[in-house]
Protein backbone atom coordinates (compact mmCIF):
# COMPACT_ATOMS: atom_id res chain seq x y z
CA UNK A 1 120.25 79.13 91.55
CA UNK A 2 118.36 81.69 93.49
CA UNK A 3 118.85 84.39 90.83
CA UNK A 4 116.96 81.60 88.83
CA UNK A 5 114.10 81.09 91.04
CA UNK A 6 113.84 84.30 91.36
CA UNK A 7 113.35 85.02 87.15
CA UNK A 8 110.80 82.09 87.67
CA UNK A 9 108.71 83.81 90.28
CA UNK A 10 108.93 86.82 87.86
CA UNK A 11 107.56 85.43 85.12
CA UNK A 12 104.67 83.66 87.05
CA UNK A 13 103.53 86.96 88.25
CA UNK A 14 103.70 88.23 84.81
CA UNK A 15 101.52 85.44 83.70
CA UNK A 16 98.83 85.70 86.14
CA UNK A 17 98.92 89.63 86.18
CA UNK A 18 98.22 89.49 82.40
CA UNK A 19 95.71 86.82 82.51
CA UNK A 20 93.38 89.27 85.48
CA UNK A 21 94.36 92.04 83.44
CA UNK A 22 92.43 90.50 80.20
CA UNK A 23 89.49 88.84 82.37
CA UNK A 24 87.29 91.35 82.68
CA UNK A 25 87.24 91.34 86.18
CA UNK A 26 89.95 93.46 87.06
CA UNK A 27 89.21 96.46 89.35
CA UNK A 28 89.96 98.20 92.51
CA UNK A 29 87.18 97.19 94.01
CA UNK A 30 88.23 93.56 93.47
CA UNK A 31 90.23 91.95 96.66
CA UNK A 32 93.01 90.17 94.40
CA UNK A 33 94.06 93.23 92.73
CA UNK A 34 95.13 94.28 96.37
CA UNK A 35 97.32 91.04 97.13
CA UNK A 36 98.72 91.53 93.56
CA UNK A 37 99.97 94.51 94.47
CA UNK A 38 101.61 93.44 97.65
CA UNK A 39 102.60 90.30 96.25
CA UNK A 40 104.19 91.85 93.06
CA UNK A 41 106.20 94.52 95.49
CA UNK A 42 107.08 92.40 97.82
CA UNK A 43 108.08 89.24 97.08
CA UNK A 44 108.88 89.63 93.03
CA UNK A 45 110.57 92.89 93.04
CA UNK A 46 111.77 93.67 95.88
CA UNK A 47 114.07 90.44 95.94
CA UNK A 48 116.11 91.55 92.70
CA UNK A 49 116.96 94.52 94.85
CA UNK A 50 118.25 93.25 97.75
CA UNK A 51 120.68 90.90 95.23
CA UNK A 52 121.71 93.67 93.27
CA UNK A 53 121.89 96.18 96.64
CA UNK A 54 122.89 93.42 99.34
CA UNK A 55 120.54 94.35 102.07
CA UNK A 56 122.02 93.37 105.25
CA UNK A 57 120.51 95.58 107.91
CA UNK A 58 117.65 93.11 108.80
CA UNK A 59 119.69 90.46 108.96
CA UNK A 60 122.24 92.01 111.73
CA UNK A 61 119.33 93.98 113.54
CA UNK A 62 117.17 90.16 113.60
CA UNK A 63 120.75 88.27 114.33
CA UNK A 64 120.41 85.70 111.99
CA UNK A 65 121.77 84.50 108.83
CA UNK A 66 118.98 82.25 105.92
CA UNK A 67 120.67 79.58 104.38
CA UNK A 68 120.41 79.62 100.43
CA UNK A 69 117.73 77.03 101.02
CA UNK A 70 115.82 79.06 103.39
CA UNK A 71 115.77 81.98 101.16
CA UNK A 72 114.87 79.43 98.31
CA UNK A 73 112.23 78.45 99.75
CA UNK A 74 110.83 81.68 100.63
CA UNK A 75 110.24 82.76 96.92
CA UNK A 76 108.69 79.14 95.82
CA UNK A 77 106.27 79.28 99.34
CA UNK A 78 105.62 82.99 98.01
CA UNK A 79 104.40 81.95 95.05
CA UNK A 80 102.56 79.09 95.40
CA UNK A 81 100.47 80.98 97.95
CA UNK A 82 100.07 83.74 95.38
CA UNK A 83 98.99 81.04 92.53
CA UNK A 84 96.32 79.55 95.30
CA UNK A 85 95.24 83.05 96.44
CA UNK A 86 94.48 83.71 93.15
CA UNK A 87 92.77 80.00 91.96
CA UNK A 88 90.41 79.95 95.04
CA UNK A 89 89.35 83.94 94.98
CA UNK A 90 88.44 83.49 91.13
CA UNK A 91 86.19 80.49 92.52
CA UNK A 92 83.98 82.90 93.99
CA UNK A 93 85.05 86.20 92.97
CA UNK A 94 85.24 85.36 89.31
CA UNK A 95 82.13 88.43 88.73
CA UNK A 96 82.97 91.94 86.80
CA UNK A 97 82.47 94.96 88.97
CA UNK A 98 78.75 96.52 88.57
CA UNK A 99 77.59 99.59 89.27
CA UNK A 100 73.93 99.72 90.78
CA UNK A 101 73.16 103.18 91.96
CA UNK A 102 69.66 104.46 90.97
CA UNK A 103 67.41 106.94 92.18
CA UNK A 104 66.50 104.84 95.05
CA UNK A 105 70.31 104.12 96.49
CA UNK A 106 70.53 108.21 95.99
CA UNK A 107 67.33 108.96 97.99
CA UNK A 108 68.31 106.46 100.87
CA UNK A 109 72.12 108.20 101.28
CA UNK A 110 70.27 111.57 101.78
CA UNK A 111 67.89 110.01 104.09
CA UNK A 112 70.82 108.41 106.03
CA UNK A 113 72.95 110.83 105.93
CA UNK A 114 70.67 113.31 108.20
CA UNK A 115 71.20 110.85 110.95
CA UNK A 116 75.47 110.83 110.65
CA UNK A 117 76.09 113.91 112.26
CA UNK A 118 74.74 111.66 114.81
CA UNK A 119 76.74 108.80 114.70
CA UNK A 120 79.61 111.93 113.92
CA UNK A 121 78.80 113.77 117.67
CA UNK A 122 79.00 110.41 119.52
CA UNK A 123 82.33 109.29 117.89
CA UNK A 124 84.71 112.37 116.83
CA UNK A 125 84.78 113.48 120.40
CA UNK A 126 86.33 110.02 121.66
CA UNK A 127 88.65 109.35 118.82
CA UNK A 128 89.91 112.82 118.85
CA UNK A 129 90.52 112.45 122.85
CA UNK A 130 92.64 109.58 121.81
CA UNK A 131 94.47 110.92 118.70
CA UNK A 132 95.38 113.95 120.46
CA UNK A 133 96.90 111.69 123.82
CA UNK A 134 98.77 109.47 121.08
CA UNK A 135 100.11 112.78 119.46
CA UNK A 136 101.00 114.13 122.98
CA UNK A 137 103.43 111.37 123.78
CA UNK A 138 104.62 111.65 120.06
CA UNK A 139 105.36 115.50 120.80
CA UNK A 140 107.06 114.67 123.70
CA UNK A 141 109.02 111.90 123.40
CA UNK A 142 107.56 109.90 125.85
CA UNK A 143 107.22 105.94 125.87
CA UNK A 144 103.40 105.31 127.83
CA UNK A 145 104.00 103.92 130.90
CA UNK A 146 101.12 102.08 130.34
CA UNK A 147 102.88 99.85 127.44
CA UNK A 148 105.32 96.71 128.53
CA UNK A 149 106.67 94.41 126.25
CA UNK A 150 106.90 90.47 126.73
CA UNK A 151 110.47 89.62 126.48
CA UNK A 152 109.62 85.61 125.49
CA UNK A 153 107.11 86.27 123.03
CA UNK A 154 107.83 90.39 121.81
CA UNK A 155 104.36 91.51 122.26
CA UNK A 156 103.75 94.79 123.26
CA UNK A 157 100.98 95.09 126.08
CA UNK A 158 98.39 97.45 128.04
CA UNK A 159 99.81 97.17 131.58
CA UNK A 160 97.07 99.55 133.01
CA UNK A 161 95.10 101.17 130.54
CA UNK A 162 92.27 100.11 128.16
CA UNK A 163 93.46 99.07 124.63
CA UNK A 164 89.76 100.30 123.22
CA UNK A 165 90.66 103.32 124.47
CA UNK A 166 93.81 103.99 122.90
CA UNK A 167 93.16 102.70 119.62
CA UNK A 168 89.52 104.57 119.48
CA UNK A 169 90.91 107.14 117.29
CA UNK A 170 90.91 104.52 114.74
CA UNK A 171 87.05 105.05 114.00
CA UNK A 172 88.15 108.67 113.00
CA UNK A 173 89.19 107.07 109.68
CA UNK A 174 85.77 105.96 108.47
CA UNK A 175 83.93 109.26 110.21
CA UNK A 176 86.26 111.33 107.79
CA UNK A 177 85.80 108.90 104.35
CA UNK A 178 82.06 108.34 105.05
CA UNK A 179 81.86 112.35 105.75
CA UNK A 180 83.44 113.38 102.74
CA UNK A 181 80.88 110.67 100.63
CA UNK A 182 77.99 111.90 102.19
CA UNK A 183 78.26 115.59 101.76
CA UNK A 184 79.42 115.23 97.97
CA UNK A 185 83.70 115.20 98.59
CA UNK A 186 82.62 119.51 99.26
CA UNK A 187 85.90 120.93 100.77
CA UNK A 188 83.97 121.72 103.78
CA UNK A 189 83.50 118.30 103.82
CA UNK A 190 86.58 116.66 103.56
CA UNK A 191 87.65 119.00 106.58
CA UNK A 192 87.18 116.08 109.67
CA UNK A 193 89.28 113.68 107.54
CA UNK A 194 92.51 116.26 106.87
CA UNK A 195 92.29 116.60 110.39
CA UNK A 196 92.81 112.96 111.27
CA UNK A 197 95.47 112.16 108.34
CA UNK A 198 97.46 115.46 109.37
CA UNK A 199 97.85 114.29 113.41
CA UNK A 200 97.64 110.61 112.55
CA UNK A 201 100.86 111.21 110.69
CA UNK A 202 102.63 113.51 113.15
CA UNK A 203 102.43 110.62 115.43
CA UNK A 204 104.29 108.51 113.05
CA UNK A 205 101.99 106.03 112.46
CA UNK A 206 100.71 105.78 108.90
CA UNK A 207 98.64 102.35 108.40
CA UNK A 208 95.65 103.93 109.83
CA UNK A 209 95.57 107.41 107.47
CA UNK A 210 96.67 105.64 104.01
CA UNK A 211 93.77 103.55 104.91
CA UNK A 212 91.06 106.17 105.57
CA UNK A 213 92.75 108.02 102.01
CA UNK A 214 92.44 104.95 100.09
CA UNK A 215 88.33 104.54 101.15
CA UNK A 216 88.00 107.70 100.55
CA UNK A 217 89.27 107.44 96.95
CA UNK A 218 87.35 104.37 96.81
CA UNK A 219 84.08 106.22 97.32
CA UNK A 220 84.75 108.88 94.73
CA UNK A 221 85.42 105.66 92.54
CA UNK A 222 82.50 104.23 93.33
CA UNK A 223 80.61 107.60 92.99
CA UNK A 224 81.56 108.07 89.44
CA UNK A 225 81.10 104.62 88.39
CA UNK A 226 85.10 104.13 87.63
CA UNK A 227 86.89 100.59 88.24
CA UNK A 228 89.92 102.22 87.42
CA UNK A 229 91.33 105.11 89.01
CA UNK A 230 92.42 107.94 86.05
CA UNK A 231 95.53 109.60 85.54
CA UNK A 232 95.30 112.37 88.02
CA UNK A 233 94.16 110.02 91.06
CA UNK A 234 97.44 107.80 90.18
CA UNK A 235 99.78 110.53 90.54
CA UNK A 236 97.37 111.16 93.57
CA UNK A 237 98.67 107.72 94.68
CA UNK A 238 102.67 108.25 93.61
CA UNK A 239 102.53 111.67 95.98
CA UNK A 240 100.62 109.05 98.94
CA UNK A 241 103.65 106.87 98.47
CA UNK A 242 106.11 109.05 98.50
CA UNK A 243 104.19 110.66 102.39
CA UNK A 244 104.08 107.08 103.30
CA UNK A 245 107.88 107.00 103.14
CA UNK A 246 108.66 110.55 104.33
CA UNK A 247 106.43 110.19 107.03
CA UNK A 248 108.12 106.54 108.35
CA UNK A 249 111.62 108.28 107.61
CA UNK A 250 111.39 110.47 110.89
CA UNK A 251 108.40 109.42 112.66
CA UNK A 252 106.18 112.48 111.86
CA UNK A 253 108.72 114.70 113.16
CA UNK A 254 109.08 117.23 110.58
CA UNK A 255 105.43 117.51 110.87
CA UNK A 256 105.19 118.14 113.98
CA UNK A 257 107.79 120.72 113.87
CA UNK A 258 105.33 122.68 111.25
CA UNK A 259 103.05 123.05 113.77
CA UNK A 260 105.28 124.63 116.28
CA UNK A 261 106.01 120.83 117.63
CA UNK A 262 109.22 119.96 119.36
CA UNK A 263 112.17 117.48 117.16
CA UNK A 264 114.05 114.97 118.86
CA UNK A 265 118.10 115.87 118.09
CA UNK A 266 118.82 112.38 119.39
CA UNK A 267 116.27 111.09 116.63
CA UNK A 268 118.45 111.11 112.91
CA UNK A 269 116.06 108.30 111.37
CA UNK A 270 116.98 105.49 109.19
CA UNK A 271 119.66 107.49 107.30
CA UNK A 272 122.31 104.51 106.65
CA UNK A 273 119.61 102.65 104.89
CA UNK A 274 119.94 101.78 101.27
CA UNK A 275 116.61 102.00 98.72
CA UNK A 276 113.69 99.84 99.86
CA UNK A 277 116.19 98.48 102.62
CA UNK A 278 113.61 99.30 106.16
CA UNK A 279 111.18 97.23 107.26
CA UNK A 280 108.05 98.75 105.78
CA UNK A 281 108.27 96.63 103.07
CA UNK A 282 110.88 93.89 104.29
CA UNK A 283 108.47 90.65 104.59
CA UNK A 284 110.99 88.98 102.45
CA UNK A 285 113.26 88.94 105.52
CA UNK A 286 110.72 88.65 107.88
CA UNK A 287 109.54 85.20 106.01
CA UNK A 288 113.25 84.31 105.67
CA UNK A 289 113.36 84.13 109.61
CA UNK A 290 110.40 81.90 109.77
CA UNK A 291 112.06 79.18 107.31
CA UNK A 292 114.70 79.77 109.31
CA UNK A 293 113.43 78.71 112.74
CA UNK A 294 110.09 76.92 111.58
CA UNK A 295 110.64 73.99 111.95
CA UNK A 296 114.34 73.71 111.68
CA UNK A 297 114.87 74.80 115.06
CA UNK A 298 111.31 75.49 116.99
CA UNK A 299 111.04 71.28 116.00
CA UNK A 300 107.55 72.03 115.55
CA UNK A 301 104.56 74.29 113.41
CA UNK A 302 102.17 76.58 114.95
CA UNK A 303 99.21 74.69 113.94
CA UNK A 304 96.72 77.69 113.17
CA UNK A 305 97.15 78.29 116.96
CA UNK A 306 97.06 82.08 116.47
CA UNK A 307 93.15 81.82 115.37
CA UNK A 308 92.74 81.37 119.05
CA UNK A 309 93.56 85.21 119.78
CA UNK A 310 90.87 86.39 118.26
CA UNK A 311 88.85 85.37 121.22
CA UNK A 312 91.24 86.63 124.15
CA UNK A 313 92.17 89.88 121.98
CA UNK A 314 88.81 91.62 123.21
CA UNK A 315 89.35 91.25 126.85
CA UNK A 316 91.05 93.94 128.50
CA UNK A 317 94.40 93.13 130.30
CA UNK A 318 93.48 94.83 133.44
CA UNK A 319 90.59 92.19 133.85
CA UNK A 320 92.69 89.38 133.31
CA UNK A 321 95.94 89.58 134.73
CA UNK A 322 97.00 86.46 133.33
CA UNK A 323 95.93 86.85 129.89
CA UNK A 324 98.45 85.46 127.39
CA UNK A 325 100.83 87.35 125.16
CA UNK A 326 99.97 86.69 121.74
CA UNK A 327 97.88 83.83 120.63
CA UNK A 328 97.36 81.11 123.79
CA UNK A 329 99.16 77.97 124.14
CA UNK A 330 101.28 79.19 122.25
CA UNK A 331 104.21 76.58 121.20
CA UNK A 332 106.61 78.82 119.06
CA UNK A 333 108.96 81.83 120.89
CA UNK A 334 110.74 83.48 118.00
CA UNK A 335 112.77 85.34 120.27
CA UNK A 336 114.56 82.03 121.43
CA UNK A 337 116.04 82.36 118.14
CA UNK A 338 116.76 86.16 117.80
CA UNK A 339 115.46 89.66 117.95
CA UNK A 340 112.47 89.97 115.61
CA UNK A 341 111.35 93.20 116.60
CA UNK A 342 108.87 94.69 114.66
CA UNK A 343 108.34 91.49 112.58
CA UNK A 344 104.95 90.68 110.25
CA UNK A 345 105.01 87.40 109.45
CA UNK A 346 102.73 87.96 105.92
CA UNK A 347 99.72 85.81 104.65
CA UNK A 348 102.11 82.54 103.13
CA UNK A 349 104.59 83.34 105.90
CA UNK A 350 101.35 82.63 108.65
CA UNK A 351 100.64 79.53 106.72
CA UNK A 352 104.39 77.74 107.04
CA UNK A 353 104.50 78.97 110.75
CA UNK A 354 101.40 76.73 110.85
CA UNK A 355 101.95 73.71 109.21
CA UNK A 356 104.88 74.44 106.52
CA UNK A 357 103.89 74.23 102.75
CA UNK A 358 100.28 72.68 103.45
CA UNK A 359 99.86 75.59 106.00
CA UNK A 360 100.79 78.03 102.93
CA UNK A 361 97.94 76.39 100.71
CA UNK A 362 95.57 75.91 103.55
CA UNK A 363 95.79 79.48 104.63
CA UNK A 364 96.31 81.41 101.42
CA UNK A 365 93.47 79.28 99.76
CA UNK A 366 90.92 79.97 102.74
CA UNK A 367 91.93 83.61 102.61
CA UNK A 368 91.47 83.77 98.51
CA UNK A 369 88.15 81.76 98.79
CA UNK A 370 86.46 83.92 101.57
CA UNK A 371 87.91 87.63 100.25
CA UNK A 372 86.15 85.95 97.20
CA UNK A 373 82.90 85.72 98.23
CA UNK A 374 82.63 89.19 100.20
CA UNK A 375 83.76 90.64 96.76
CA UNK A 376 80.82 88.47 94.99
CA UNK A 377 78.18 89.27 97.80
CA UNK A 378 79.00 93.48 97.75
CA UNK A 379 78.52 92.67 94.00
CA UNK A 380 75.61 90.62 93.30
CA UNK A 381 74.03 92.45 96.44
CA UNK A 382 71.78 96.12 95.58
CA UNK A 383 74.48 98.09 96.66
CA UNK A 384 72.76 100.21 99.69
CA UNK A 385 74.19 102.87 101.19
CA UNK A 386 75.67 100.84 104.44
CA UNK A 387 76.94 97.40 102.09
CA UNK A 388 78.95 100.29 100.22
CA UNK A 389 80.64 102.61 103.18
CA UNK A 390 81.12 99.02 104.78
CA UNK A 391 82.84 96.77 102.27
CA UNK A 392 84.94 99.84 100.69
CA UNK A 393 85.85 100.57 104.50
CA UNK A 394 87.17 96.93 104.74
CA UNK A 395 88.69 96.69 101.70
CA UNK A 396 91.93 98.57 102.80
CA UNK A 397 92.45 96.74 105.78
CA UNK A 398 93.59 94.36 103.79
CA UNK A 399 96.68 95.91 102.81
CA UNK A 400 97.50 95.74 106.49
CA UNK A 401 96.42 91.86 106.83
CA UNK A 402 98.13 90.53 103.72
CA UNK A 403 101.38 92.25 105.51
CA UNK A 404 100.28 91.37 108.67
CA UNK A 405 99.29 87.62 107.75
CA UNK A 406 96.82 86.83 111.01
CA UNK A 407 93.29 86.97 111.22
CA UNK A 408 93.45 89.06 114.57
CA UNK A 409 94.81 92.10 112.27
CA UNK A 410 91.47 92.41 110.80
CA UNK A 411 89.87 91.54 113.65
CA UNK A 412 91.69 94.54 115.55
CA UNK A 413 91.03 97.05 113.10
CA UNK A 414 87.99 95.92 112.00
CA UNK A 415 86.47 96.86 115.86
CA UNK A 416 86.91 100.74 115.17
CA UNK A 417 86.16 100.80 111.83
CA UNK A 418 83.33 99.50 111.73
CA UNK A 419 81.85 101.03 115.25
CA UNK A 420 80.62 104.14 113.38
CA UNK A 421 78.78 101.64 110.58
CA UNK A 422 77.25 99.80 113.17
CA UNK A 423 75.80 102.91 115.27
CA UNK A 424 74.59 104.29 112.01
CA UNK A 425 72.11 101.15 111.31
CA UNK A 426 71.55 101.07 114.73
CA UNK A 427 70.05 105.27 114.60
CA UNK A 428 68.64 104.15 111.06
CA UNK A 429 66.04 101.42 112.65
CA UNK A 430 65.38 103.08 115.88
CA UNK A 431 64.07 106.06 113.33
CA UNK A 432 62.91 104.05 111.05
CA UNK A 433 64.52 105.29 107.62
CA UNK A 434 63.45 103.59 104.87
CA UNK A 435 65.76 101.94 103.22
CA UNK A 436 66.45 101.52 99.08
CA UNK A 437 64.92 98.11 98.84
CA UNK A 438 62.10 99.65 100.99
CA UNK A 439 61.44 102.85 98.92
CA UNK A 440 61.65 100.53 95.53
CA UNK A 441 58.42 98.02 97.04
CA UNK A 442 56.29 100.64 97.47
CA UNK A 443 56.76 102.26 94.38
CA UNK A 444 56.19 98.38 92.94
CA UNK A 445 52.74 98.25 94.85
CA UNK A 446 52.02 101.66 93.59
CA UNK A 447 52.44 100.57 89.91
CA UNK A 448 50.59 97.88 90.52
CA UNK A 449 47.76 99.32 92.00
CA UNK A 450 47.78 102.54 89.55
CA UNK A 451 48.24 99.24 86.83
CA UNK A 452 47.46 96.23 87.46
CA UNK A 453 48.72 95.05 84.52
CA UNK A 454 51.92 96.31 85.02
CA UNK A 455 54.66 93.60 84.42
CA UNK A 456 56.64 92.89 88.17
CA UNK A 457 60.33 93.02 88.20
CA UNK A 458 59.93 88.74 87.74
CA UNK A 459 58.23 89.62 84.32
CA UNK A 460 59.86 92.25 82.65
CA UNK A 461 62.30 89.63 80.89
CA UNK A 462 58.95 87.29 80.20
CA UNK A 463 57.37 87.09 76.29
CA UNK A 464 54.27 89.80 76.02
CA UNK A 465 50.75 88.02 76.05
CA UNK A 466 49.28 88.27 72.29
CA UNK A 467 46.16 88.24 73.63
CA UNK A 468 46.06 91.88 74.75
CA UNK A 469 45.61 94.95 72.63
CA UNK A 470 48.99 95.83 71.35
CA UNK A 471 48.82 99.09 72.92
CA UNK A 472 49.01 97.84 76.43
CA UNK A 473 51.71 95.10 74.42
CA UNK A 474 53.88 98.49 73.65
CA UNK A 475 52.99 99.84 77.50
CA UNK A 476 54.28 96.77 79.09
CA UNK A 477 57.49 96.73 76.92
CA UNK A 478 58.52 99.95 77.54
CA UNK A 479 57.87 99.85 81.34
CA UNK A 480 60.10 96.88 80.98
CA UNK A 481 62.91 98.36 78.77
CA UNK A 482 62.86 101.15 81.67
CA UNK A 483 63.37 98.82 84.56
CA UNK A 484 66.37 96.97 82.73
CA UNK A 485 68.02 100.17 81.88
CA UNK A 486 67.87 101.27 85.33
CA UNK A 487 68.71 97.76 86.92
């Protein structure tokens, strides 16, 4: 029977795949093509594998065992939040990709970007402080003293430090991608942003440098007017993949031992693993636990509780000594039930923690509908130099929050990369740079006043008047052609 569902969920990704594939509205720039991706890997393919492979590993480390129901019911929640993803994003987001650079959107990015070495002297210098402390205890084995970890609840916590602090080398993702943009992807200036993928990955971690590579490609995308990446940047992506994994395999050690960095003997990696068996990829048994204790043996949901946290998340631990772990009032303690260490609980695995399968429809349609509308907004907007650097900065961290499933992820994330965006338009008006919508009235008055007979931008698309000559007919049309050709 499962074998069967699982054919089923196959073939409804199939269906919808080809269906955005044929729209017309397929691009990398669009948010669904993103979920598809995790969605597809995840939670269609990945399950034929660990049938075929029996992956086990999870379920001993987590000390549980899903009942064919649970693991049923996993694939069928799965897809019905992919199907709703996908109805309510196309309610809003249902708008091909354009491309609205002119001469304009080019003359405000070199205005701007005299003002982000700026924004780049204030920020490198703390990021880098922090990258190179989190690459310290990496090189050295150490565990911060600083970190404790709830035993109810599994949440690892600040004890002493700031968590700003720590995670402030976060912003040295968008310095790098918005860098390299700005200065024309030159090799000089792609320089800041090897740095920070190079010791963001001998740390171990990898979320945060995929992410900065991945808005970086996005730029060069958006650059050359190209929805689709071309043959070269997808083997680009293949050789990403294949770092993602090497890089998770050892925890940057190899790396680090290029450098003249020390390796951990004790440390031998995942090696008993079989293909696609770790956890980088393993919401399939991470959602499987959920069934398995929500509600069946918690007795109750978490009723969108962990929305909450995004208001307690900003306050520092060390000025609230009794700030909870996790979301507050929290009613759930998956640890009652086993050892989920390390768990994401995914965007439909966050809606049946929260209220079963309406939580899955509730939550996956309210995350389709409003990842929807950004994607319509960036569109239908003019496309200035900050709406770009900031939606194709966002639009990775949503890799990380379809895994992740909670609201807090982009919320936490969100903080440092958009810091530098923020300063920038903060510098921008205190100097007062025009902007592209700025620089494109005045050259409207101009016309106007040069000729005042000029058509506006409302009256290019209107019928000429017969009552004027037809040489100032022929004028008006071809000032008019020239304006919807740029437009």
């Amino acid at each position: 029977m499962y074998l069967v569902v699982l054919v089923a969920s196959l073939m409804v990704f199939c269906g919808v795949t080809a269906v955005y594939l044929r729209s017309g509205y397929f691009s990398v720039f669009h948010p669904f093509t993103y979920y598809t991706l995790f969605h597809g890997i995840v939670f269609v393919f990945r399950p034929f594998l660990s049938v075929w492979l029996e992956y086990d590993m999870l379920y001993r480390a987590f000390r549980f065992s899903p009942s064919p129901s649970d693991k049923i019911t996993v694939i069928v929640a799965a897809c019905l939040g992919y199907l709703t993803f996908a109805f309510f994003c196309f309610r809003q987001g249902a708008i091909p990709m354009r491309f609205k650079q002119d001469a304009f959107s080019v003359q405000e990015r070199i205005r701007l970007g005299r003002y982000f070495p700026w924004i780049f002297a204030i920020c490198f210098p703390i990021g880098m402080w922090s990258l190179l402390a989190l690459y310290g205890q990496a090189s050295n084995f150490e565990v911060a003293v600083d970190m404790g970890r709830d035993a109810a609840t599994g949440v690892i916590y600040n004890t002493s430090t700031n968590g700003y602090i720590a995670e402030a080398q976060l912003m040295l993702a968008p310095l790098g991608a918005i860098c390299a943009w700005l200065f024309r992807f030159r090799l000089i200036a792609i320089a800041p942003l090897f740095v920070f993928v190079v010791m963001r990955a001998g740390t171990g971690g990898r979320g945060p440098f995929i992410t900065a590579l991945i808005s970086t490609a996005l730029l060069y995308l958006f650059e050359r007017r190209q929805r689709f990446p071309d043959l070269k940047a997808t083997a680009l992506a293949g050789v990403l993949a294949l770092a993602f994994v090497a890089v998770g395999s050892d925890r940057g050690q190899s790396l680090r031992a290029v450098f003249g960095g020390q390796t951990d003997i004790r440390y031998s990696g995942y090696t008993d693993l079989k293909f696609g068996e770790g956890m980088d990829f393993a919401n399939l048994e991470f959602f499987e636990y959920i069934v398995y204790v929500v509600p069946q043996r918690s007795q109750t949901y978490g009723y969108f509780n962990d929305v909450l946290q995004v208001f307690t998340e900003p306050i520092p631990r060390v000025l609230w000594k009794d700030k909870p772990f996790g979301a507050p009032f929290e009613r759930i303690f998956l640890f009652d039930h086993g050892t989920p260490y390390g768990m994401t609980r995914s965007l439909p695995g966050e809606g049946w923690y929260s209220l079963g399968w309406v939580g899955v429809v509730l939550w996956c349609g309210l995350c389709g509908y409003l990842l929807g509308w950004i994607y319509r907004r960036f569109v239908e907007s003019d496309q200035s130099t900050i709406h770009t650097a900031a939606y194709l900065m966002f639009l990775p961290i949503l890799i990380v929050a379809y895994r992740d499933g909670q609201i807090v992820t982009v919320f936490r994330q969100g903080i440092f990369f958009f810091t530098p965006i923020v300063l920038w338009v903060l510098v921008a008006r205190y100097f007062h740079v025009p902007l592209a919508r700025d620089m494109r009235r005045l050259a409207a008055r101009r016309r106007s006043v040069a000729d005042p007979g000029a058509p506006g931008p409302q009256q290019a698309g209107k019928a000429p008047d017969l009552r004027l000559p037809p040489a100032v007919r022929r004028r008006r049309q071809m000032i008019a052609a020239r304006r919807a050709g740029t437009s």
